[in-house]
PDB file of N, CA and C in Angstrom:
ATOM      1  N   UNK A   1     109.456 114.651  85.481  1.00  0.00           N
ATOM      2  CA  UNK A   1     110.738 114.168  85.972  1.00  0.00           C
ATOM      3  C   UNK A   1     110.619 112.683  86.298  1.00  0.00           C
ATOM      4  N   UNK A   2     111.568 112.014  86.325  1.00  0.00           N
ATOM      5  CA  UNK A   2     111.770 110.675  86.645  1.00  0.00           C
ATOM      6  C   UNK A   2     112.891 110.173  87.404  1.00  0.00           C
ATOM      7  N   UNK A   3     112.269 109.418  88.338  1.00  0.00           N
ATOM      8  CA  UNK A   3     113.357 108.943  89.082  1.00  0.00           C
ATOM      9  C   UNK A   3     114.221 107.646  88.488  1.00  0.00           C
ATOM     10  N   UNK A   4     115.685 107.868  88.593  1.00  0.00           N
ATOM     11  CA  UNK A   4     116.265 107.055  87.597  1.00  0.00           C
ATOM     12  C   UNK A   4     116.766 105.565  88.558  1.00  0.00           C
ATOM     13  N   UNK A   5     116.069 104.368  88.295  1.00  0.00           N
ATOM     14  CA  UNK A   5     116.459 103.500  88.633  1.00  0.00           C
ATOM     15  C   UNK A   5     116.769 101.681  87.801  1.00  0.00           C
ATOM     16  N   UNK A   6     116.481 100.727  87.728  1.00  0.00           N
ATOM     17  CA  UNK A   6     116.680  99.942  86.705  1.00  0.00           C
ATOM     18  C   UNK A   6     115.233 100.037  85.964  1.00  0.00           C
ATOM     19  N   UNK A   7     114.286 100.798  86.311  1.00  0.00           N
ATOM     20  CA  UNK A   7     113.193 101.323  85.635  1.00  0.00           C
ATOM     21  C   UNK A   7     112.841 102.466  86.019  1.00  0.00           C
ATOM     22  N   UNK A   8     112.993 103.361  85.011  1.00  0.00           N
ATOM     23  CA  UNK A   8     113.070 104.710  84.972  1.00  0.00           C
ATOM     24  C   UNK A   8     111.332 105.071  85.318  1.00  0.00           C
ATOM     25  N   UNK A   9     111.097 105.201  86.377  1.00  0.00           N
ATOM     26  CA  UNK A   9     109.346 105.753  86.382  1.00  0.00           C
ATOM     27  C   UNK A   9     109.211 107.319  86.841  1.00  0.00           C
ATOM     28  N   UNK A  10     108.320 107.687  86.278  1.00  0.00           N
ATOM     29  CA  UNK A  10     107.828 109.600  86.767  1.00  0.00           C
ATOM     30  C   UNK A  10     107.349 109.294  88.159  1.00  0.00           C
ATOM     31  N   UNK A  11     107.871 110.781  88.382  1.00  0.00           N
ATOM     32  CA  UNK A  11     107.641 111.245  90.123  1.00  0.00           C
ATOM     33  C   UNK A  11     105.613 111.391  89.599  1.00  0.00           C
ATOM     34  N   UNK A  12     105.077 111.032  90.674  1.00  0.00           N
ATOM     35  CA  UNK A  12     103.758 111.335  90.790  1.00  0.00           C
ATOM     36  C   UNK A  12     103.369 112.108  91.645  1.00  0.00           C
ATOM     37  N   UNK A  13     102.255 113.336  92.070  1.00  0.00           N
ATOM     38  CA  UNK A  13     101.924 114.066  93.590  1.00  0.00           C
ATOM     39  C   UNK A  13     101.320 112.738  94.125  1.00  0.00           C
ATOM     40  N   UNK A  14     101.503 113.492  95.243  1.00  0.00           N
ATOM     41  CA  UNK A  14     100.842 112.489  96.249  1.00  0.00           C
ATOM     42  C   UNK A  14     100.181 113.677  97.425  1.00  0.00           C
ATOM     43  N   UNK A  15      98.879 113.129  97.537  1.00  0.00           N
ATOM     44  CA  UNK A  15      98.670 114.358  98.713  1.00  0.00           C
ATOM     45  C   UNK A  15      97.935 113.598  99.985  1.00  0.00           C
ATOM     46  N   UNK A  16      98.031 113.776 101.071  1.00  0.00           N
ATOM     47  CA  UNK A  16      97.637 112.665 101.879  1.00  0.00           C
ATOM     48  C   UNK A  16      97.166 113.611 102.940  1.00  0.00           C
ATOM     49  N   UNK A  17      96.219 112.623 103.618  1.00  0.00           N
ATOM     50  CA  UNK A  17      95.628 113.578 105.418  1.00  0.00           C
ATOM     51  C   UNK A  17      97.150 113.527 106.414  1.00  0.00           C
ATOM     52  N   UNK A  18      96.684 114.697 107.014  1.00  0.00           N
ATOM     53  CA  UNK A  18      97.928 114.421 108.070  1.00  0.00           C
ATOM     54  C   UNK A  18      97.151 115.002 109.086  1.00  0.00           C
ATOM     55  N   UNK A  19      96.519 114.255 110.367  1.00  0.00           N
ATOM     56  CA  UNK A  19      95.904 114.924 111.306  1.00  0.00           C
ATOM     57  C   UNK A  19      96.291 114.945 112.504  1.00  0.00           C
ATOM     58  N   UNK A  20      97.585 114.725 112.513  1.00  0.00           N
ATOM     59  CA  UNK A  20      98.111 115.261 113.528  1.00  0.00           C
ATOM     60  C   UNK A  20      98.558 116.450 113.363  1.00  0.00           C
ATOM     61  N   UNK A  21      99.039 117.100 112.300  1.00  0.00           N
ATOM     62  CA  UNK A  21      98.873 118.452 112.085  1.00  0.00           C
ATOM     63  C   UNK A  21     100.394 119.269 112.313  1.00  0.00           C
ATOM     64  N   UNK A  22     101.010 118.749 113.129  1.00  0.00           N
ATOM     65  CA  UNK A  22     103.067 119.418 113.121  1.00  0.00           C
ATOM     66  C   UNK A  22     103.559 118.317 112.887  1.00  0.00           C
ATOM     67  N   UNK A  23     104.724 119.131 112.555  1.00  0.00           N
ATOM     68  CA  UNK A  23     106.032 117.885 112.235  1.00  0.00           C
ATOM     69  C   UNK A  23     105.956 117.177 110.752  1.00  0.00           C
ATOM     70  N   UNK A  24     106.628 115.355 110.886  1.00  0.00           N
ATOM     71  CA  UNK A  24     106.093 114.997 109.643  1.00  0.00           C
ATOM     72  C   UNK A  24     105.920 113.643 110.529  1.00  0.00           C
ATOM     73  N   UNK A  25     105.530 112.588 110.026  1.00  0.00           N
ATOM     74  CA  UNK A  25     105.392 111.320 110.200  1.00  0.00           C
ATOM     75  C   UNK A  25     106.561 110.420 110.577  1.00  0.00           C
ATOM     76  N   UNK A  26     106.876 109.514 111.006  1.00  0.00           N
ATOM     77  CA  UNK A  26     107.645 108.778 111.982  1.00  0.00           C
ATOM     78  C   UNK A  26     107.267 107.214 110.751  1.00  0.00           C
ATOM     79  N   UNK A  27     108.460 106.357 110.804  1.00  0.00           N
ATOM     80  CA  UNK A  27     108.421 105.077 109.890  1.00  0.00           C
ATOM     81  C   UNK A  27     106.297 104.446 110.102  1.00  0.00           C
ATOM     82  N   UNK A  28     106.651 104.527 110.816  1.00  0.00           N
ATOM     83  CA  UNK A  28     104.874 103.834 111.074  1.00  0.00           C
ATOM     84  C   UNK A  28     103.888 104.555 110.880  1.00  0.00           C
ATOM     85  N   UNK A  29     104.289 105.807 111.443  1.00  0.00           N
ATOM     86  CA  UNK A  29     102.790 106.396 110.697  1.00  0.00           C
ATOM     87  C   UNK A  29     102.949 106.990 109.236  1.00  0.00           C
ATOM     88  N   UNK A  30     103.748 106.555 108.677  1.00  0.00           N
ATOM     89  CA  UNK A  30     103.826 106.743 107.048  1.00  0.00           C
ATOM     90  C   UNK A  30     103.608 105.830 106.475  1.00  0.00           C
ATOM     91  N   UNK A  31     103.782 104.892 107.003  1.00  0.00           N
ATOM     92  CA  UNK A  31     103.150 103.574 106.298  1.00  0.00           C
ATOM     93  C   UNK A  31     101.829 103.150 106.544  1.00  0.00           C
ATOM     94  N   UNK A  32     101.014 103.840 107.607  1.00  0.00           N
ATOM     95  CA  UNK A  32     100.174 103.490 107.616  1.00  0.00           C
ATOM     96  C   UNK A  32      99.168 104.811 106.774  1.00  0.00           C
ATOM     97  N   UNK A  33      99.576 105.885 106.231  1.00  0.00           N
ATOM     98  CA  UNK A  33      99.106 106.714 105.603  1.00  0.00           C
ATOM     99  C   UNK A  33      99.544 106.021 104.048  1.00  0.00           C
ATOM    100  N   UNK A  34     100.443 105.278 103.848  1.00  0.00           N
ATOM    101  CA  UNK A  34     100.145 104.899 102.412  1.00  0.00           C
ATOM    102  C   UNK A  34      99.714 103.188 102.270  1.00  0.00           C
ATOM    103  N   UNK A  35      98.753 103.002 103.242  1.00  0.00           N
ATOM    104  CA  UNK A  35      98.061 101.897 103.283  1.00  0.00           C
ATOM    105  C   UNK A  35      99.204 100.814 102.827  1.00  0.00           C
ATOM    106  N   UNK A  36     100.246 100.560 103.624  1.00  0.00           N
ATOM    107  CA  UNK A  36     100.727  99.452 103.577  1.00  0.00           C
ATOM    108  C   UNK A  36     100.379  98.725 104.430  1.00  0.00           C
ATOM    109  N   UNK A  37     100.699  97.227 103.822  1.00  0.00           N
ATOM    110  CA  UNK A  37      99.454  96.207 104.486  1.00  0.00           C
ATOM    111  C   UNK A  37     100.145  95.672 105.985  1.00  0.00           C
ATOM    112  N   UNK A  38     101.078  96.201 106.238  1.00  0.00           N
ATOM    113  CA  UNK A  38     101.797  95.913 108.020  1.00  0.00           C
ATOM    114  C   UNK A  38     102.800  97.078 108.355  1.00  0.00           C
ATOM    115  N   UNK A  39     102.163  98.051 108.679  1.00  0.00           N
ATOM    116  CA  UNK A  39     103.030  98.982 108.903  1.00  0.00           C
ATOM    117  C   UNK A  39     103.650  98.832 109.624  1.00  0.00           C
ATOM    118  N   UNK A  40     103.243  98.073 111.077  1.00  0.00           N
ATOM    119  CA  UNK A  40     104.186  98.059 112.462  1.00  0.00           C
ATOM    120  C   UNK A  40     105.568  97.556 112.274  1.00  0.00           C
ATOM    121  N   UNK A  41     105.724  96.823 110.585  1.00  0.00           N
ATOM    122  CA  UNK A  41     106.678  96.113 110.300  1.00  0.00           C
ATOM    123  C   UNK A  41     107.580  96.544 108.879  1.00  0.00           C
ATOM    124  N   UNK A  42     106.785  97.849 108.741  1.00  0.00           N
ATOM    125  CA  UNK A  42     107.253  98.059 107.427  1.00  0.00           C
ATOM    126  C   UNK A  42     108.800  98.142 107.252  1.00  0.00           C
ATOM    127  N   UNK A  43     109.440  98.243 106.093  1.00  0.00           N
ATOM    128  CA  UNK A  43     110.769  98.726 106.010  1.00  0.00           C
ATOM    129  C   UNK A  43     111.072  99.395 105.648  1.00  0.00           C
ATOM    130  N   UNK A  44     110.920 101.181 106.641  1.00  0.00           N
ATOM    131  CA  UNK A  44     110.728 102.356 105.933  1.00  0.00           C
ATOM    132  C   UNK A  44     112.208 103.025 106.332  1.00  0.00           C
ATOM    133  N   UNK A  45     112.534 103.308 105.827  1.00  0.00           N
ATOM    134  CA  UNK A  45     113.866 104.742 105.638  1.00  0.00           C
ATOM    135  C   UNK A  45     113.870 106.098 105.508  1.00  0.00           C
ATOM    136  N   UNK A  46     113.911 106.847 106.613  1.00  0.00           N
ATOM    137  CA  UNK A  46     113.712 108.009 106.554  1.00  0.00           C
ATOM    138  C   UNK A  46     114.949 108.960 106.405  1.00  0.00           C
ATOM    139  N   UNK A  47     115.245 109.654 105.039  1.00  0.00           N
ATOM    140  CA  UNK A  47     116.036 110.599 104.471  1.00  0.00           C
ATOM    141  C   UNK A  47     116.171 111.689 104.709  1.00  0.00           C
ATOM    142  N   UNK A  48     116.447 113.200 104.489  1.00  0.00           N
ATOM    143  CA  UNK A  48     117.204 114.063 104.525  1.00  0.00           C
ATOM    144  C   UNK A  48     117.293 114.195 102.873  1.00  0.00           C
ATOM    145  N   UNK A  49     116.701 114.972 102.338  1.00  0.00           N
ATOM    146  CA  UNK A  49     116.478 115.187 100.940  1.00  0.00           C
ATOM    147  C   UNK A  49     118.507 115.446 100.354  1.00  0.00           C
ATOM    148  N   UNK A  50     119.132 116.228 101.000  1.00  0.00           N
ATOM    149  CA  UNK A  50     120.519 116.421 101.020  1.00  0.00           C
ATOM    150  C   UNK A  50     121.141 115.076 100.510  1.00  0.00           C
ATOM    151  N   UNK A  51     120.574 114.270 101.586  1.00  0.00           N
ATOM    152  CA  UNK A  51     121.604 112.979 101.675  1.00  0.00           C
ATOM    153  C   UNK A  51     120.941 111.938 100.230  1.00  0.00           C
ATOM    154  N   UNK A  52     119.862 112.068 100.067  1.00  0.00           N
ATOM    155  CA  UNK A  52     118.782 111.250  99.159  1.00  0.00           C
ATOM    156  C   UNK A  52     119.698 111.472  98.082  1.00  0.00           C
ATOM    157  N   UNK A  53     119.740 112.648  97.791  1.00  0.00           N
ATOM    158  CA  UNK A  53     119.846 113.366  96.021  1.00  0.00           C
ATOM    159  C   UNK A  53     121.516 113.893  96.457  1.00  0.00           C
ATOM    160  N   UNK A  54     122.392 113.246  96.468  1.00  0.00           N
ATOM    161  CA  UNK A  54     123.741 113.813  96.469  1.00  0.00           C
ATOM    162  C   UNK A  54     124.445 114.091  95.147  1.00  0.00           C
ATOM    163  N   UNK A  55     123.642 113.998  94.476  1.00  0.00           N
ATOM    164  CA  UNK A  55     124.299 114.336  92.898  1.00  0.00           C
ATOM    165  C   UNK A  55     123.440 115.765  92.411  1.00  0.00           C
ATOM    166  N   UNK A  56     122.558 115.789  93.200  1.00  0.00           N
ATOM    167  CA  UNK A  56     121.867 117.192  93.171  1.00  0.00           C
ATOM    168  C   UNK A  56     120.787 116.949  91.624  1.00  0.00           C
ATOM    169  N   UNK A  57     120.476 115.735  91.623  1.00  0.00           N
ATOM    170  CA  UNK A  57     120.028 115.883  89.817  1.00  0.00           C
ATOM    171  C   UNK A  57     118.552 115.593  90.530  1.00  0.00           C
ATOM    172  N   UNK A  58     117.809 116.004  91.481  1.00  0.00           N
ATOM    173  CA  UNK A  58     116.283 116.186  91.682  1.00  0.00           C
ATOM    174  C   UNK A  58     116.146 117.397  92.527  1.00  0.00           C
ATOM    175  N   UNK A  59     116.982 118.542  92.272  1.00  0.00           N
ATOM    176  CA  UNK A  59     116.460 119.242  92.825  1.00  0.00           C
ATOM    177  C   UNK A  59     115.945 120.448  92.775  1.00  0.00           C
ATOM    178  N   UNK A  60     115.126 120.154  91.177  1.00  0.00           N
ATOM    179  CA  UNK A  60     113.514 120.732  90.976  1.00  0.00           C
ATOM    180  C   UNK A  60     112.846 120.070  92.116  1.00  0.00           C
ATOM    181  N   UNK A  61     112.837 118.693  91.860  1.00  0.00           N
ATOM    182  CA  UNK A  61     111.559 118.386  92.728  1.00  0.00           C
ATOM    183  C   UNK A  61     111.554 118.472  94.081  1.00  0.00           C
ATOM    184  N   UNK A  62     112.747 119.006  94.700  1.00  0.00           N
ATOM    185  CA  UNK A  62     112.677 119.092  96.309  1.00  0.00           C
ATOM    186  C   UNK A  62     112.610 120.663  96.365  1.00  0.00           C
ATOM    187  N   UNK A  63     112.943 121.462  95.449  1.00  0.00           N
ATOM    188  CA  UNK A  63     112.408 122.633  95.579  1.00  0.00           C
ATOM    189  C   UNK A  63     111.198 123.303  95.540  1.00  0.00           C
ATOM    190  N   UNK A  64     110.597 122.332  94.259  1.00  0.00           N
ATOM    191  CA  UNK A  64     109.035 122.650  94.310  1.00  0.00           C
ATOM    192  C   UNK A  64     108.209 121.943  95.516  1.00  0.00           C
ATOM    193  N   UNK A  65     108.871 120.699  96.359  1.00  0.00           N
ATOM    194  CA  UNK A  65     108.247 120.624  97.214  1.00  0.00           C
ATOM    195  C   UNK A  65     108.200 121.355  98.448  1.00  0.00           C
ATOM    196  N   UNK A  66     109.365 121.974  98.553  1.00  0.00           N
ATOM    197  CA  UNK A  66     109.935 122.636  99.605  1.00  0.00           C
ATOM    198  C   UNK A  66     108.489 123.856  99.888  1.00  0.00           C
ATOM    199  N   UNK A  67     108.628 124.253  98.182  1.00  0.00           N
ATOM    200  CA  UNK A  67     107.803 125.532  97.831  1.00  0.00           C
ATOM    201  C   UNK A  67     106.181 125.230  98.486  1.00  0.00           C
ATOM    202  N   UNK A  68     105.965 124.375  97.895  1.00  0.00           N
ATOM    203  CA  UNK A  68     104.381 123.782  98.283  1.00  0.00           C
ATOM    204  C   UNK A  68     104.133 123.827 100.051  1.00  0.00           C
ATOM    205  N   UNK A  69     105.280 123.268 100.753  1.00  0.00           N
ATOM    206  CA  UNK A  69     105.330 123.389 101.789  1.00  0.00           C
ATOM    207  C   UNK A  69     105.341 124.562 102.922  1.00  0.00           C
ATOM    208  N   UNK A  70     105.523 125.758 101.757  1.00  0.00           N
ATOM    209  CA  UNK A  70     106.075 127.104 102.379  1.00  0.00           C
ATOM    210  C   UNK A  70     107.209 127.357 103.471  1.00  0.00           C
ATOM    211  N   UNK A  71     108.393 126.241 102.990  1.00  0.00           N
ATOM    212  CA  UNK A  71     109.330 126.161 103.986  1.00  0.00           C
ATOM    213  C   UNK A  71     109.302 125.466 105.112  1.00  0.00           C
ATOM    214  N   UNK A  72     108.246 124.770 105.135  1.00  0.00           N
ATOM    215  CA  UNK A  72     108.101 123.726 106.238  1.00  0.00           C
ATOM    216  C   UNK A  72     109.362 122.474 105.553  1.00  0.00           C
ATOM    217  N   UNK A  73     110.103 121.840 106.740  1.00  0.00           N
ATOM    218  CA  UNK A  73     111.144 120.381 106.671  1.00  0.00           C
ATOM    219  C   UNK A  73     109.657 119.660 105.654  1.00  0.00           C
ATOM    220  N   UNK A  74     110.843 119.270 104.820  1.00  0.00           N
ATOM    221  CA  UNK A  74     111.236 118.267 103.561  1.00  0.00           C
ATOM    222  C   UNK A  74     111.599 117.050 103.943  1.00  0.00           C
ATOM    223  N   UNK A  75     110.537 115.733 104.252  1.00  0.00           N
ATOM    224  CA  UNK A  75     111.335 114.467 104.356  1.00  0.00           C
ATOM    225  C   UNK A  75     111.553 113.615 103.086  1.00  0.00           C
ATOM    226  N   UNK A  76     112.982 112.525 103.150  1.00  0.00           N
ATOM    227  CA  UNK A  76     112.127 111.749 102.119  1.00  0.00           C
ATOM    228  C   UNK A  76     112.079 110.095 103.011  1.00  0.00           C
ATOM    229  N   UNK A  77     110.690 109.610 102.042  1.00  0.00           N
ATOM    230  CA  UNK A  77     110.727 108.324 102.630  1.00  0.00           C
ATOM    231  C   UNK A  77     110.972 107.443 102.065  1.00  0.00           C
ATOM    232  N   UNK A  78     112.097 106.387 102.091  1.00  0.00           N
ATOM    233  CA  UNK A  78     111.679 104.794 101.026  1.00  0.00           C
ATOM    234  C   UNK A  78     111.134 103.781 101.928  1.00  0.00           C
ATOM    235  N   UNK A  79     110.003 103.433 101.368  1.00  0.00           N
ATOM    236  CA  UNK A  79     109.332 102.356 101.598  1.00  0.00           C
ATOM    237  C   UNK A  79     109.351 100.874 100.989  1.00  0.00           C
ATOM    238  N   UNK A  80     110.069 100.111 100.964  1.00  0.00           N
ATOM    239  CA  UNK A  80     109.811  99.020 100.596  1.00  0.00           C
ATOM    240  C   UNK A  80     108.706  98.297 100.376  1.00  0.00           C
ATOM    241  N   UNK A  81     108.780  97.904  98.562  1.00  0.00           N
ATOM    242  CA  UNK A  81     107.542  96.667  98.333  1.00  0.00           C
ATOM    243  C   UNK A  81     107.667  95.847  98.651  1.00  0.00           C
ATOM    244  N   UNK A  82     108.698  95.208  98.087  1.00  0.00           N
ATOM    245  CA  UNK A  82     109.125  93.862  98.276  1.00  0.00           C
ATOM    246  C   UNK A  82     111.116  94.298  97.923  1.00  0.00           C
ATOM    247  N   UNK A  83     111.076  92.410  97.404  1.00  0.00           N
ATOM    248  CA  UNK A  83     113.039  92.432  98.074  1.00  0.00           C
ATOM    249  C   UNK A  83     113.790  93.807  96.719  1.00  0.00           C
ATOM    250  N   UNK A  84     112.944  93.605  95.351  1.00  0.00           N
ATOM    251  CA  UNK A  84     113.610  94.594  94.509  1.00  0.00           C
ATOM    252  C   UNK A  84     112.960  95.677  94.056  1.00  0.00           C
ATOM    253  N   UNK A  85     111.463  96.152  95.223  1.00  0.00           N
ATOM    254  CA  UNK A  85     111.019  97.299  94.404  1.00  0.00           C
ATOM    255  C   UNK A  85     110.543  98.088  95.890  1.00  0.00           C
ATOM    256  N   UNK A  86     111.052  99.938  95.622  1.00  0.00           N
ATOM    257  CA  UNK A  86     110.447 100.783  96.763  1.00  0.00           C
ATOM    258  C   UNK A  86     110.001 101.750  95.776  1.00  0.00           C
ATOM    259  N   UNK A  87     108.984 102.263  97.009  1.00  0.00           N
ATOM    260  CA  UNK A  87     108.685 103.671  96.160  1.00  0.00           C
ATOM    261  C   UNK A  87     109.550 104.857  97.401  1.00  0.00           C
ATOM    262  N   UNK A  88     109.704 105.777  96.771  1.00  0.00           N
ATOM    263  CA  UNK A  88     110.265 106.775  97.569  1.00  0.00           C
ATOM    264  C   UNK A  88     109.207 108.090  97.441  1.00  0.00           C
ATOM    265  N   UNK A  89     109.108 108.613  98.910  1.00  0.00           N
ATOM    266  CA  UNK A  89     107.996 109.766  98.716  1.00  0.00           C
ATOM    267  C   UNK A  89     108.849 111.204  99.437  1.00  0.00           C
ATOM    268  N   UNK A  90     108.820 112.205  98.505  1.00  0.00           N
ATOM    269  CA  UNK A  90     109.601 113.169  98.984  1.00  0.00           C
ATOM    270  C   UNK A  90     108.232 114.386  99.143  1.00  0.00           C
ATOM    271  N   UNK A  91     108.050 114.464 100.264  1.00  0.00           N
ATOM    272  CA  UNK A  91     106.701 115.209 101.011  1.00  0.00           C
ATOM    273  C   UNK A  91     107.398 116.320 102.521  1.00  0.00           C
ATOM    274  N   UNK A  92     106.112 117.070 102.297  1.00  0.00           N
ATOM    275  CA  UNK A  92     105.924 117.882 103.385  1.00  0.00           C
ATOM    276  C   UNK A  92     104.831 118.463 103.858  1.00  0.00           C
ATOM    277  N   UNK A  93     105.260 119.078 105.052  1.00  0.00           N
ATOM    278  CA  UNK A  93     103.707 119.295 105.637  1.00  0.00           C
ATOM    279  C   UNK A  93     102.745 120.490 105.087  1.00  0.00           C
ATOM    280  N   UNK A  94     101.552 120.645 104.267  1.00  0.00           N
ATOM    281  CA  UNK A  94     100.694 121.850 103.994  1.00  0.00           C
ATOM    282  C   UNK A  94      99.838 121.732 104.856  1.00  0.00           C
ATOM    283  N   UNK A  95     100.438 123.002 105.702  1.00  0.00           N
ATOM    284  CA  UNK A  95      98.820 123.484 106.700  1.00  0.00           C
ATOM    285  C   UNK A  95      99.410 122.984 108.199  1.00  0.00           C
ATOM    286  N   UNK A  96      98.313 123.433 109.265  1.00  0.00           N
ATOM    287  CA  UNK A  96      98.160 122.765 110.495  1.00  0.00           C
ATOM    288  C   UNK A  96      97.596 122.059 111.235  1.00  0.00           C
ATOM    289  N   UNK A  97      97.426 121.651 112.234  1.00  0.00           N
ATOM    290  CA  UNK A  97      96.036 121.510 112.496  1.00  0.00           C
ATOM    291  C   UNK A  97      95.114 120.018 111.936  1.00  0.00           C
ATOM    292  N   UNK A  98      93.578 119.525 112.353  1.00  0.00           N
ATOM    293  CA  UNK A  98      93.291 118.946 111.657  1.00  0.00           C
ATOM    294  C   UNK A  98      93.428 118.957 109.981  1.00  0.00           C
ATOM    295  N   UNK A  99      93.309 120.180 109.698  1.00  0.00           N
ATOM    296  CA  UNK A  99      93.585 120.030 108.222  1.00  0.00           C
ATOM    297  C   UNK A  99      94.350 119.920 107.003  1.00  0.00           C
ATOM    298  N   UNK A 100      95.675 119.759 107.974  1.00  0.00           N
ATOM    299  CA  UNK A 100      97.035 119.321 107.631  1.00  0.00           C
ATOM    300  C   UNK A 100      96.899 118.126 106.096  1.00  0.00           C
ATOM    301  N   UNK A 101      97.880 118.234 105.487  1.00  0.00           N
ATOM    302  CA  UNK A 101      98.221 117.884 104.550  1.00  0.00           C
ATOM    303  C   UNK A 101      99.613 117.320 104.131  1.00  0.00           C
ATOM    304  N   UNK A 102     100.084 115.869 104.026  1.00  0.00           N
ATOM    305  CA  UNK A 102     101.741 115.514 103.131  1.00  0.00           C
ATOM    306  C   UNK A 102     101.584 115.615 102.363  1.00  0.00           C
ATOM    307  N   UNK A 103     102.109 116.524 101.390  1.00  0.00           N
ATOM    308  CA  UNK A 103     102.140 117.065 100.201  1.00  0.00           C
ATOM    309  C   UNK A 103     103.360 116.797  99.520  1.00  0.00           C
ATOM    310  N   UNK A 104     103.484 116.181  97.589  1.00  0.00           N
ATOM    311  CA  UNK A 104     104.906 116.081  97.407  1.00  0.00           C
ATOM    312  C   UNK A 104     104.537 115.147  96.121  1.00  0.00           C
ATOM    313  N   UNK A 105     105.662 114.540  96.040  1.00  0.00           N
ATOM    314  CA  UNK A 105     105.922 113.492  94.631  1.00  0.00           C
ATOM    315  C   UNK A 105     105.838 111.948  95.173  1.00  0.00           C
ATOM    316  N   UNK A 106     105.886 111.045  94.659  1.00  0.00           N
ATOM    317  CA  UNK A 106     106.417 109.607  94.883  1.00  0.00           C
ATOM    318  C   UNK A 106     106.757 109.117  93.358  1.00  0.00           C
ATOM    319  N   UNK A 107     107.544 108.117  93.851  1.00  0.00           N
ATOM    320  CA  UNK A 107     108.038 107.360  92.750  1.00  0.00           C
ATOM    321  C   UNK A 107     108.318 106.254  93.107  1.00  0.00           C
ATOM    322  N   UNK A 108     108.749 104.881  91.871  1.00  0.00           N
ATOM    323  CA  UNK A 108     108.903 103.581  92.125  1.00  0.00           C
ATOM    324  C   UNK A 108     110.146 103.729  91.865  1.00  0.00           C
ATOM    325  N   UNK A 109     111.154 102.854  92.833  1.00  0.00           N
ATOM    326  CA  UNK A 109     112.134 102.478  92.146  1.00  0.00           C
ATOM    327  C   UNK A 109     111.997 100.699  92.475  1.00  0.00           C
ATOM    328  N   UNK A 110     113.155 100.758  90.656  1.00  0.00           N
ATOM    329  CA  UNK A 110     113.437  98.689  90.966  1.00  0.00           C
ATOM    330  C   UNK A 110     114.655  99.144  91.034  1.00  0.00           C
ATOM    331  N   UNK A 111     115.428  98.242  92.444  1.00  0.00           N
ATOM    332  CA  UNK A 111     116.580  98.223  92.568  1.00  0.00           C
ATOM    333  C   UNK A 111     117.487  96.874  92.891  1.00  0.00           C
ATOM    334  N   UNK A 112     118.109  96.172  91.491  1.00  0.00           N
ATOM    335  CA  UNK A 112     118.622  95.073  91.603  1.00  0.00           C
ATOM    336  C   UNK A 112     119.985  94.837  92.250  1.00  0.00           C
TER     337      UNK A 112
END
């Protein structure tokens, strides 16, 4: 699948530590799980998969994430690169505990 933007790029998994173990991540600590280089400052957006995909045309991929998750909340995040490129990560939590897991897709979008 691909996320459709002025460059059409494929959703990728993404699987990341999560050791805090409930819930999902907050603008800062998602940026600092995808090693952006100033998280305290990042320019992150936190979605509602509903509101993300209102045309309903990704939702294989929020179902299979949903699935992976075993019904655990579905966030999505856009993160900003710079002024015309984000990636968006549509993840959830696998597991509890230290051994917790964000589990899910990402993708780039360029948006002019």
């Amino acid at each position: 699948a691909f996320y459709v933007s002025d460059a059409d790029e494929p959703f990728v998994p993404v699987s990341l530590a999560w050791g805090k173990g409930e819930g999902l991540p907050n603008e800062e600590e998602i940026a600092k799980l995808v090693e952006h280089w100033n998280p305290a400052s990042a320019e992150v957006e936190i979605m509602d998969p509903v509101d993300w995909d209102k045309n309903g045309q990704y939702k294989d991929i929020i179902d299979a994430v949903t699935k992976a998750g075993k019904g655990n909340d579905v966030r999505v995040y856009r993160i900003a690169k710079d002024k015309s490129r984000a990636e968006y990560f549509v993840v959830t939590r696998q597991g509890d505990g230290k051994s917790a897991r964000l589990v899910g897709v990402k993708a780039l979008a360029v948006e002019s």
